[in-house]
Structure formats: C-alpha cells, structure tokens
N, C-alpha and C. Protein backbone atom coordinates (compact mmCIF):
# COMPACT_ATOMS: atom_id res chain seq x y z
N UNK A 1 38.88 -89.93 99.13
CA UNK A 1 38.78 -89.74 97.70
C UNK A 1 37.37 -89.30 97.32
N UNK A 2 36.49 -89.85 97.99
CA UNK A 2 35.45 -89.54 98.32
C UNK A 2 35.05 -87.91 97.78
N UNK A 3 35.24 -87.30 98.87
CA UNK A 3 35.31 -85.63 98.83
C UNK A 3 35.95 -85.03 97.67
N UNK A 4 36.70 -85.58 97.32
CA UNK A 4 37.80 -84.55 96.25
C UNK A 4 36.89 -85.09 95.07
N UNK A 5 36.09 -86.28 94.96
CA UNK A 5 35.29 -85.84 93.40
C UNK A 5 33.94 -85.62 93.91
N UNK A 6 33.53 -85.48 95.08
CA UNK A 6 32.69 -84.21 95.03
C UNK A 6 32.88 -82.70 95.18
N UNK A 7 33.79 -82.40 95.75
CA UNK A 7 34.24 -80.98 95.72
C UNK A 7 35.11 -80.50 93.76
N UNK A 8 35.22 -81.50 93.27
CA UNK A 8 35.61 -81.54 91.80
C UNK A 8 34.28 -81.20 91.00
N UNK A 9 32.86 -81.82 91.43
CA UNK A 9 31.72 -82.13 90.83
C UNK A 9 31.33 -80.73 91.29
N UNK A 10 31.11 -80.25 92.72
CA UNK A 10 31.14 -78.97 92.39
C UNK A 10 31.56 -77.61 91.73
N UNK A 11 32.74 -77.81 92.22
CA UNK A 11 33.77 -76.77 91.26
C UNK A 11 33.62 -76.70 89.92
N UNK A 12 33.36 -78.04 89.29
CA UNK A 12 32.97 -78.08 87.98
C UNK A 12 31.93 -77.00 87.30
N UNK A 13 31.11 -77.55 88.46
CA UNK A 13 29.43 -76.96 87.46
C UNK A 13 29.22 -75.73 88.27
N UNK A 14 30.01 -75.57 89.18
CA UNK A 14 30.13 -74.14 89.77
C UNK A 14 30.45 -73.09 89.30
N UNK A 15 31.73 -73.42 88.37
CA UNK A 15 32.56 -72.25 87.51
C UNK A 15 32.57 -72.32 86.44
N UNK A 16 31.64 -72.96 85.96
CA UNK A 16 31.64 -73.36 84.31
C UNK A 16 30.75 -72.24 84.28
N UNK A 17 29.56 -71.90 84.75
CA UNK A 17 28.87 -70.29 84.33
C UNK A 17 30.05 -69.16 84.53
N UNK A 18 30.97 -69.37 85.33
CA UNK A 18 31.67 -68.31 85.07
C UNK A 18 32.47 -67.57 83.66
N UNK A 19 32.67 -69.02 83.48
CA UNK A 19 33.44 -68.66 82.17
C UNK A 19 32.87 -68.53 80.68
N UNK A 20 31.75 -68.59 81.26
CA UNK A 20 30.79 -68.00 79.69
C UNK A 20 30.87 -66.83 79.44
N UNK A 21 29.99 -66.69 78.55
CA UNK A 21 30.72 -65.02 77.70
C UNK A 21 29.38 -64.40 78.65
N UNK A 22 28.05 -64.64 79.03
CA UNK A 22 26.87 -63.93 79.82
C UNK A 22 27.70 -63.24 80.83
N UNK A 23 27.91 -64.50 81.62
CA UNK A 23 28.62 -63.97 82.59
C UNK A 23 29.69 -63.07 82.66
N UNK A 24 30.81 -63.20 81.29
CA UNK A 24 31.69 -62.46 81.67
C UNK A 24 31.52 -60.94 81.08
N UNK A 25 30.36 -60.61 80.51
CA UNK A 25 29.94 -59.06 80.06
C UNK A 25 29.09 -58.69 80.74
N UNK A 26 28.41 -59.52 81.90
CA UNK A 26 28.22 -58.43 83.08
C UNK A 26 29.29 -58.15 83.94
N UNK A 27 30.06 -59.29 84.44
CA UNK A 27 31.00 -59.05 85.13
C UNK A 27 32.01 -57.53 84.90
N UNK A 28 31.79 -57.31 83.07
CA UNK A 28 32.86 -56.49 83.22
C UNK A 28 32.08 -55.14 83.55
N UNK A 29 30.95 -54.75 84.11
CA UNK A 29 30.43 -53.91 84.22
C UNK A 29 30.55 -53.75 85.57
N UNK A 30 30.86 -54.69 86.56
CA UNK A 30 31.68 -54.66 88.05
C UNK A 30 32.47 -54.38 88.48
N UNK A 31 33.56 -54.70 87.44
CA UNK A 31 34.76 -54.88 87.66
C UNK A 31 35.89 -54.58 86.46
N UNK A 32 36.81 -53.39 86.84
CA UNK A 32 37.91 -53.38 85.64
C UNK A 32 38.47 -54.64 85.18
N UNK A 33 38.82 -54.41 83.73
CA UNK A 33 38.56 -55.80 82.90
C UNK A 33 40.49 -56.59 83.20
N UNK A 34 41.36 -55.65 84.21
CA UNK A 34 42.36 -56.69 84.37
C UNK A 34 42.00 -57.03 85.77
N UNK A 35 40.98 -56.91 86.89
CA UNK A 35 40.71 -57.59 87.70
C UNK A 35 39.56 -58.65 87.55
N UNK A 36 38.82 -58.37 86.49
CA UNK A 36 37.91 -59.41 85.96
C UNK A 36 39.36 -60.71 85.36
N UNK A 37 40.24 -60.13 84.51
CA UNK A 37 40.91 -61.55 84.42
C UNK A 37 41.30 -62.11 85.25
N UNK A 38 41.92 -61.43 86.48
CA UNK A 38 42.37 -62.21 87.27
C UNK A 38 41.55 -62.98 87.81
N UNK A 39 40.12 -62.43 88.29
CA UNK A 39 39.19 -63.29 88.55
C UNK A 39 39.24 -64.64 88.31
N UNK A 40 39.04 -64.75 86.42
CA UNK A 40 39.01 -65.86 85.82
C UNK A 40 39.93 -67.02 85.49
N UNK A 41 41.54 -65.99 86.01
CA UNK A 41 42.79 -67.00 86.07
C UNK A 41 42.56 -67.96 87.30
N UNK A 42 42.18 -66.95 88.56
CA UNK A 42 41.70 -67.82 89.74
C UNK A 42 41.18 -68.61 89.91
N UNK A 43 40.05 -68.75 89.22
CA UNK A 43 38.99 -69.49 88.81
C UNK A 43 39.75 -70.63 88.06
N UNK A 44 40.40 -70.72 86.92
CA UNK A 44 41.21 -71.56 86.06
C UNK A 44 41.68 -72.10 87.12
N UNK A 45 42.73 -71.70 87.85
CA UNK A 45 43.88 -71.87 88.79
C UNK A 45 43.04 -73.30 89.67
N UNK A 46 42.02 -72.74 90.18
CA UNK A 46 41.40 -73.91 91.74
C UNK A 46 40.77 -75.13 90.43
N UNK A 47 40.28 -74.78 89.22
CA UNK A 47 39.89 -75.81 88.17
C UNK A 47 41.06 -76.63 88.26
N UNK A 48 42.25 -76.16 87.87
CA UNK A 48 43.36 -77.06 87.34
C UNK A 48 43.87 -78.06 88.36
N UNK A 49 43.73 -76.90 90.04
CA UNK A 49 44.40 -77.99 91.52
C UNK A 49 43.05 -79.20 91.44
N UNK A 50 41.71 -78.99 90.96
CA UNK A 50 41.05 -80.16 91.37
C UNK A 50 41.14 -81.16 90.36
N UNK A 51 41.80 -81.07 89.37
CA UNK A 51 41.64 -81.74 88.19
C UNK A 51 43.08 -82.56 88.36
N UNK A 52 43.59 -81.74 89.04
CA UNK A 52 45.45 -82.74 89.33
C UNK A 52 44.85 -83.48 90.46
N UNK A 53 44.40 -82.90 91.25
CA UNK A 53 43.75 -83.90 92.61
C UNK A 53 43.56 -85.13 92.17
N UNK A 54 42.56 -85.11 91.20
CA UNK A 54 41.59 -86.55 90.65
C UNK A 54 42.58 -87.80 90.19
N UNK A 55 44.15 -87.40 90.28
CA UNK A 55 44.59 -87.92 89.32
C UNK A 55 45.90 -88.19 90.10
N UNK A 56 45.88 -87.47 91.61
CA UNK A 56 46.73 -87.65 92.44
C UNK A 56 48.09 -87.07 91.79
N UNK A 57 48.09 -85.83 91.20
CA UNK A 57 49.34 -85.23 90.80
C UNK A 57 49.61 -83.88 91.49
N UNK A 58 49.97 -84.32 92.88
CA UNK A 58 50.67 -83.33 93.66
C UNK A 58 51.55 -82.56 93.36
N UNK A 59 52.60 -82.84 92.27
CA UNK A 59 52.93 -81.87 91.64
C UNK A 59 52.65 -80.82 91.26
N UNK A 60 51.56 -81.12 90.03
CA UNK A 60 50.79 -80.45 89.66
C UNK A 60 50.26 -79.54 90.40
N UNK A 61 49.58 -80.19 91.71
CA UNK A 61 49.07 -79.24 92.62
C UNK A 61 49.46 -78.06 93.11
N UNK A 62 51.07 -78.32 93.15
CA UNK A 62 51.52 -77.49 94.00
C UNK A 62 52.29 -76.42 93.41
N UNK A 63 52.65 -76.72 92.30
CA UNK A 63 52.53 -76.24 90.96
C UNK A 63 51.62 -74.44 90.37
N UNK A 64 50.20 -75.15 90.60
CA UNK A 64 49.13 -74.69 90.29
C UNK A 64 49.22 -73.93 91.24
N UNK A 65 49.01 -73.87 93.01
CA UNK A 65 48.92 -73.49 94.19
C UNK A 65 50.28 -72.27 94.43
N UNK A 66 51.22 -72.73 94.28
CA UNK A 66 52.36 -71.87 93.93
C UNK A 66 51.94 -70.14 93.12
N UNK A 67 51.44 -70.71 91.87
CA UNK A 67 51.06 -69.91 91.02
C UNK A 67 50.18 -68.98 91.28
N UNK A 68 49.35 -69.83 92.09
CA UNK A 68 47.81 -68.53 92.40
C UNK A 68 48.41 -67.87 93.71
N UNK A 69 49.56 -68.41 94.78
CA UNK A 69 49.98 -68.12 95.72
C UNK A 69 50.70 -66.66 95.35
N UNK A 70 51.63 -66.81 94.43
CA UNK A 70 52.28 -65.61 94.18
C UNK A 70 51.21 -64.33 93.22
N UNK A 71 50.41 -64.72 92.58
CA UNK A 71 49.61 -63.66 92.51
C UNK A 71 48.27 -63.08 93.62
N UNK A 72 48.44 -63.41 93.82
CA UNK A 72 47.42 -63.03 95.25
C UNK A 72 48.07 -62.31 96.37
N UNK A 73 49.68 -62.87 96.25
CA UNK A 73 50.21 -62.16 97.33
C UNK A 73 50.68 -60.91 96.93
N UNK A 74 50.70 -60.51 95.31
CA UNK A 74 51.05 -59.53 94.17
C UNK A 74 49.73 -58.35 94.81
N UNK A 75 48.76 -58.94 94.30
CA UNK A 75 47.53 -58.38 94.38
C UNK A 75 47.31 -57.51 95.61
N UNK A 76 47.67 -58.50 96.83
CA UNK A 76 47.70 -57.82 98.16
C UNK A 76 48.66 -56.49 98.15
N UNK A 77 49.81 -56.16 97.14
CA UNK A 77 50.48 -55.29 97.73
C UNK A 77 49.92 -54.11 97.09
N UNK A 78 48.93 -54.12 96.06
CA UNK A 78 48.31 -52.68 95.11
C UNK A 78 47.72 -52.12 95.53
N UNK A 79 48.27 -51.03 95.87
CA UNK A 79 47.65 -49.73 96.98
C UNK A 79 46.62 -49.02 95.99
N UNK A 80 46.06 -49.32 95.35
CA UNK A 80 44.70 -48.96 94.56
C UNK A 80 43.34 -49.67 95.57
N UNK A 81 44.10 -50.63 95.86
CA UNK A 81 43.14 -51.76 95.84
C UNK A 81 42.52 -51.16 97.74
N UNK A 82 41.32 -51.36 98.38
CA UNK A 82 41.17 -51.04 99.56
C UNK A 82 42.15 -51.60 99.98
N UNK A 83 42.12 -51.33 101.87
CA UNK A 83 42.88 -52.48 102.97
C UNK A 83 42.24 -53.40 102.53
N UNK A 84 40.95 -53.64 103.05
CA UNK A 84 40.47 -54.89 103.47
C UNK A 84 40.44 -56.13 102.28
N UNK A 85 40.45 -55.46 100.74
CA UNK A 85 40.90 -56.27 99.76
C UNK A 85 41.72 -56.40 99.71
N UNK A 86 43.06 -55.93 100.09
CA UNK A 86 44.30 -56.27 100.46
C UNK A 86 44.69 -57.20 101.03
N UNK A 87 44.30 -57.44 102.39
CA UNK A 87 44.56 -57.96 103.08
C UNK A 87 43.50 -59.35 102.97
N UNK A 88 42.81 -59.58 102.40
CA UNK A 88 41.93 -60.92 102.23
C UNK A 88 42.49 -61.49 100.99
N UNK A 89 43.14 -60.64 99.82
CA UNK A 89 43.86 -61.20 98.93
C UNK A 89 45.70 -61.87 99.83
N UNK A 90 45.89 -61.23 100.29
CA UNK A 90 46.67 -61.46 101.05
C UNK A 90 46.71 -63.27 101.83
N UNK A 91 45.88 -62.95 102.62
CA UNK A 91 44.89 -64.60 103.12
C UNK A 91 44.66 -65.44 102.03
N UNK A 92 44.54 -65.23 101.06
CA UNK A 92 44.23 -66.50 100.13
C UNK A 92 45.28 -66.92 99.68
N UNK A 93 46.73 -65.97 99.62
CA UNK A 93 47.89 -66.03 98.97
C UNK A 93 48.61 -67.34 100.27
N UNK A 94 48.16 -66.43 101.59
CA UNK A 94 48.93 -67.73 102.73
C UNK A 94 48.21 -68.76 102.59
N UNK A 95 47.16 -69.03 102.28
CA UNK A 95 46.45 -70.20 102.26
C UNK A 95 46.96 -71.39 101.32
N UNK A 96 46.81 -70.31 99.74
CA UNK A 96 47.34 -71.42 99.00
C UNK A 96 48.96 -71.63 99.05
N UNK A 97 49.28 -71.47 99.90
CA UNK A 97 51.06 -71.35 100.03
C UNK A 97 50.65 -72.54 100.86
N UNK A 98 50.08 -72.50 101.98
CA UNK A 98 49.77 -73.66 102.58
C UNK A 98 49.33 -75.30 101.75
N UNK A 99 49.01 -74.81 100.90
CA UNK A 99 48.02 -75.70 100.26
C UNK A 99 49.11 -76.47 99.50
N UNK A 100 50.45 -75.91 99.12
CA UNK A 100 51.07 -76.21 97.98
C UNK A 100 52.09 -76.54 98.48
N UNK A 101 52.35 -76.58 100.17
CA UNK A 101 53.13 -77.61 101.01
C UNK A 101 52.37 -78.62 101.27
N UNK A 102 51.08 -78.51 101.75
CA UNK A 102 50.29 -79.87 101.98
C UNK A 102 50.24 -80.49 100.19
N UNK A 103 50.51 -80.00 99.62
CA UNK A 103 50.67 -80.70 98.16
C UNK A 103 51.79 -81.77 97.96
N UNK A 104 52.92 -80.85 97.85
CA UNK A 104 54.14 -81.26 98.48
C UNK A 104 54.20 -82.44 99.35
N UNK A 105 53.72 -82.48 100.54
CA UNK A 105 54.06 -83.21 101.25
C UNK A 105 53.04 -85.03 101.08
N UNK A 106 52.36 -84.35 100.05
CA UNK A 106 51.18 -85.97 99.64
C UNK A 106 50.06 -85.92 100.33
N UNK A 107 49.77 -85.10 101.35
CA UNK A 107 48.80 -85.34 102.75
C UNK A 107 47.20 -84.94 101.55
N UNK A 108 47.13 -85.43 100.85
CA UNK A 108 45.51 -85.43 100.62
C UNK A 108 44.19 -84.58 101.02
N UNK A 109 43.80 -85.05 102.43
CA UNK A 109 42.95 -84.36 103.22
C UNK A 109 43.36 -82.63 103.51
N UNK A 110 44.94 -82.68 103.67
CA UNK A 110 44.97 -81.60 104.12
C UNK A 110 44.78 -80.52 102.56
N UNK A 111 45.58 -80.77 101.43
CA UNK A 111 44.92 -80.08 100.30
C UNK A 111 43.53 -80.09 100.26
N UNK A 112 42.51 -80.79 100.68
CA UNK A 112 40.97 -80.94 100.52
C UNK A 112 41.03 -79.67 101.32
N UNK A 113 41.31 -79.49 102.33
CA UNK A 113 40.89 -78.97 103.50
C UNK A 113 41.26 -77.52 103.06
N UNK A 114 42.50 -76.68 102.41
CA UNK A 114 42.96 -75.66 101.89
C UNK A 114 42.19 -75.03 100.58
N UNK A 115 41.91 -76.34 99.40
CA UNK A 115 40.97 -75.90 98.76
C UNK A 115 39.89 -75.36 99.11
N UNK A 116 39.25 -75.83 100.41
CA UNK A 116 38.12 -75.72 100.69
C UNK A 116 38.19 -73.82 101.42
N UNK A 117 39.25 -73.97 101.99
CA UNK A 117 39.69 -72.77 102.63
C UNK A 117 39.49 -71.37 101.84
N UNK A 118 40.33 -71.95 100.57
CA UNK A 118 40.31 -70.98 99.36
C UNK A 118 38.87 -70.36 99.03
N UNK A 119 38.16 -71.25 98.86
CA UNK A 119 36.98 -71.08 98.48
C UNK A 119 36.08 -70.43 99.17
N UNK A 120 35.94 -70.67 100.74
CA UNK A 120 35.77 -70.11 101.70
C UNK A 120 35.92 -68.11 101.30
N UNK A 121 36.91 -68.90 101.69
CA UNK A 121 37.60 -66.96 102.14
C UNK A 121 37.06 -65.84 100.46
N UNK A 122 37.32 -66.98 99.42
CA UNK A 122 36.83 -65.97 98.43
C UNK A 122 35.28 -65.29 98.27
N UNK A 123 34.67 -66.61 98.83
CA UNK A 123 33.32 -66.17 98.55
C UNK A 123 32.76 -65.25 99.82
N UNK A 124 33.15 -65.29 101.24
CA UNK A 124 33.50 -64.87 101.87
C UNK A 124 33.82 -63.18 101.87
N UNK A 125 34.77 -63.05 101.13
CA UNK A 125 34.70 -61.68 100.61
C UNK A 125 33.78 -60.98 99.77
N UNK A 126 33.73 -61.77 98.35
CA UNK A 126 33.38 -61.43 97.31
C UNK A 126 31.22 -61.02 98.09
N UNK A 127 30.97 -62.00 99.42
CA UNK A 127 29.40 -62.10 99.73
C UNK A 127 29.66 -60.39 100.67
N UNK A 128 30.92 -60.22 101.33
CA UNK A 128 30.96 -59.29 102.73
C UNK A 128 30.96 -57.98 101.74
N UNK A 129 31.78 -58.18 100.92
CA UNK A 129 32.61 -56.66 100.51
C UNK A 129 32.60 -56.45 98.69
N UNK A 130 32.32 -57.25 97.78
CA UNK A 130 31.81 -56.95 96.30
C UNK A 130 30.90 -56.20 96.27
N UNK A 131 29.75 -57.48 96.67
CA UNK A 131 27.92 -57.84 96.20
C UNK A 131 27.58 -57.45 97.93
N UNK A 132 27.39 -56.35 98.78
CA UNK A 132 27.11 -55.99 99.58
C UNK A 132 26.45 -55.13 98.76
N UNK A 133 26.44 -54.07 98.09
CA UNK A 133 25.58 -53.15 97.45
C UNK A 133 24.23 -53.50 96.70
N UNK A 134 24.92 -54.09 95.87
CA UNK A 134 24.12 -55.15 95.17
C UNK A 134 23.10 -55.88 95.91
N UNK A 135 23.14 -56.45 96.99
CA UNK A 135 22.30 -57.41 97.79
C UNK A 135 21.24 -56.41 97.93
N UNK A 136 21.64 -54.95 99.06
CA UNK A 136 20.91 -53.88 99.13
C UNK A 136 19.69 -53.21 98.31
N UNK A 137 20.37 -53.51 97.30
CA UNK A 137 19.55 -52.94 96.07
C UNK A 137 18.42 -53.74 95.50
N UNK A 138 18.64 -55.42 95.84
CA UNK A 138 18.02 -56.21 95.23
C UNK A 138 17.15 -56.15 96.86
N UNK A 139 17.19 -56.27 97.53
CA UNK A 139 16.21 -56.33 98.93
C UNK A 139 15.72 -55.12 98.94
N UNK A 140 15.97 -53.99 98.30
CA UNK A 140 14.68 -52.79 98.47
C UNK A 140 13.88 -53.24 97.45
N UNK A 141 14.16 -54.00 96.29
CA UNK A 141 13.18 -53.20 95.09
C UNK A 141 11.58 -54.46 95.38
C-alpha cells in the first residue's frame, strides 16, 4: 500500500503542471490540438486508475484501464501517425489491457507494476522520439 500512495503522490504533482493552461499553449505548438487531447485524456485516464487504487476500487480500475486500452490500441492503427508511434501506442494499449486483468483479478502489486509500465513506456517514447529535437537544440545553444 505503501507504493501506490507514493506512486499516487507522484502522479499527482507530476501531472497537475500538465493540465494548466501554460502548459497546455505550449503544448499546442507541438502537437495537433486532437493529439494534445488525447494526451490529456491519458493523463486524466492513469489520474483516475491511481485515485481508484487508493480506495481499492478495482473496478474502477479496470474500468479506467479498459478505456485508455481501447484508445491507444485506436491510435496504434492511424496510418498518419509514424511506425514507431504506432507501434509504442500499440504497447501501452497491451499493457493497460494487462493492467485491467490484473485489476480484475484484485492482485494489487501487479496493477502497481503495469501502472508503472505505462508510465515507463510513455515517457520512454515521448524522451526517444517527441523531445529528441528539442533536447538537440537545447544542448547546442
């Protein structure tokens, strides 16, 4: 129990700059403004699984997990989108599919362990393949 209200305490104060208005009018200068929402549904989405966590509503969880599962696996099929965003949206979609049987099934640790996954793989991308330019740019000047 331990972990899940610190990984809550993070997530908290982690994504709460996200959802400010600073943040979200640069963002839209990154990013077209229906992949910026989705962004922020995602973002909502892992808020809501840690907030059912706290409260031991696996339902909820799986619920929530379900939800971000089927859009992610949506996301993966938009041939706009590169492969490799494809296919990492793709991965987050099996993940939280995973996540929302270990929900299902009560196992605790193992939802800790999927959230954590989620999070992983997003930032993961978003560090390999977003803000790769960006990094560039900020290390020459």
């Amino acid at each position: 129990m331990r972990k899940l209200i610190a990984i809550a305490i993070v997530l908290a104060f982690g994504f709460m700059p996200m959802l400010s208005g600073t943040v979200q009018a640069e963002g839209k200068q990154h990013a077209a403004k229906p992949v910026w929402q989705g962004m922020i549904a995602n973002l909502t989405d892992m808020q809501g699984i840690i907030a059912a966590l706290l409260v031991f509503d696996m339902a909820r969880v799986a619920n929530i997990a379900d939800q971000l599962a089927g859009r992610e696996k949506y996301v993966s099929t938009l041939e706009f989108l590169p492969g490799e965003v494809r296919k990492r949206h793709g991965k987050v979609g099996d993940i939280t599919t995973e996540l929302a049987e270990a929900a299902r099934a009560g196992d605790e640790n193992a939802v800790a362990m999927k959230v954590s996954a989620v999070l992983m793989e997003c930032s993961s991308c978003h560090y390999t393949l977003r803000d790769a330019e960006r990094r560039k740019e900020m290390e020459n000047k």
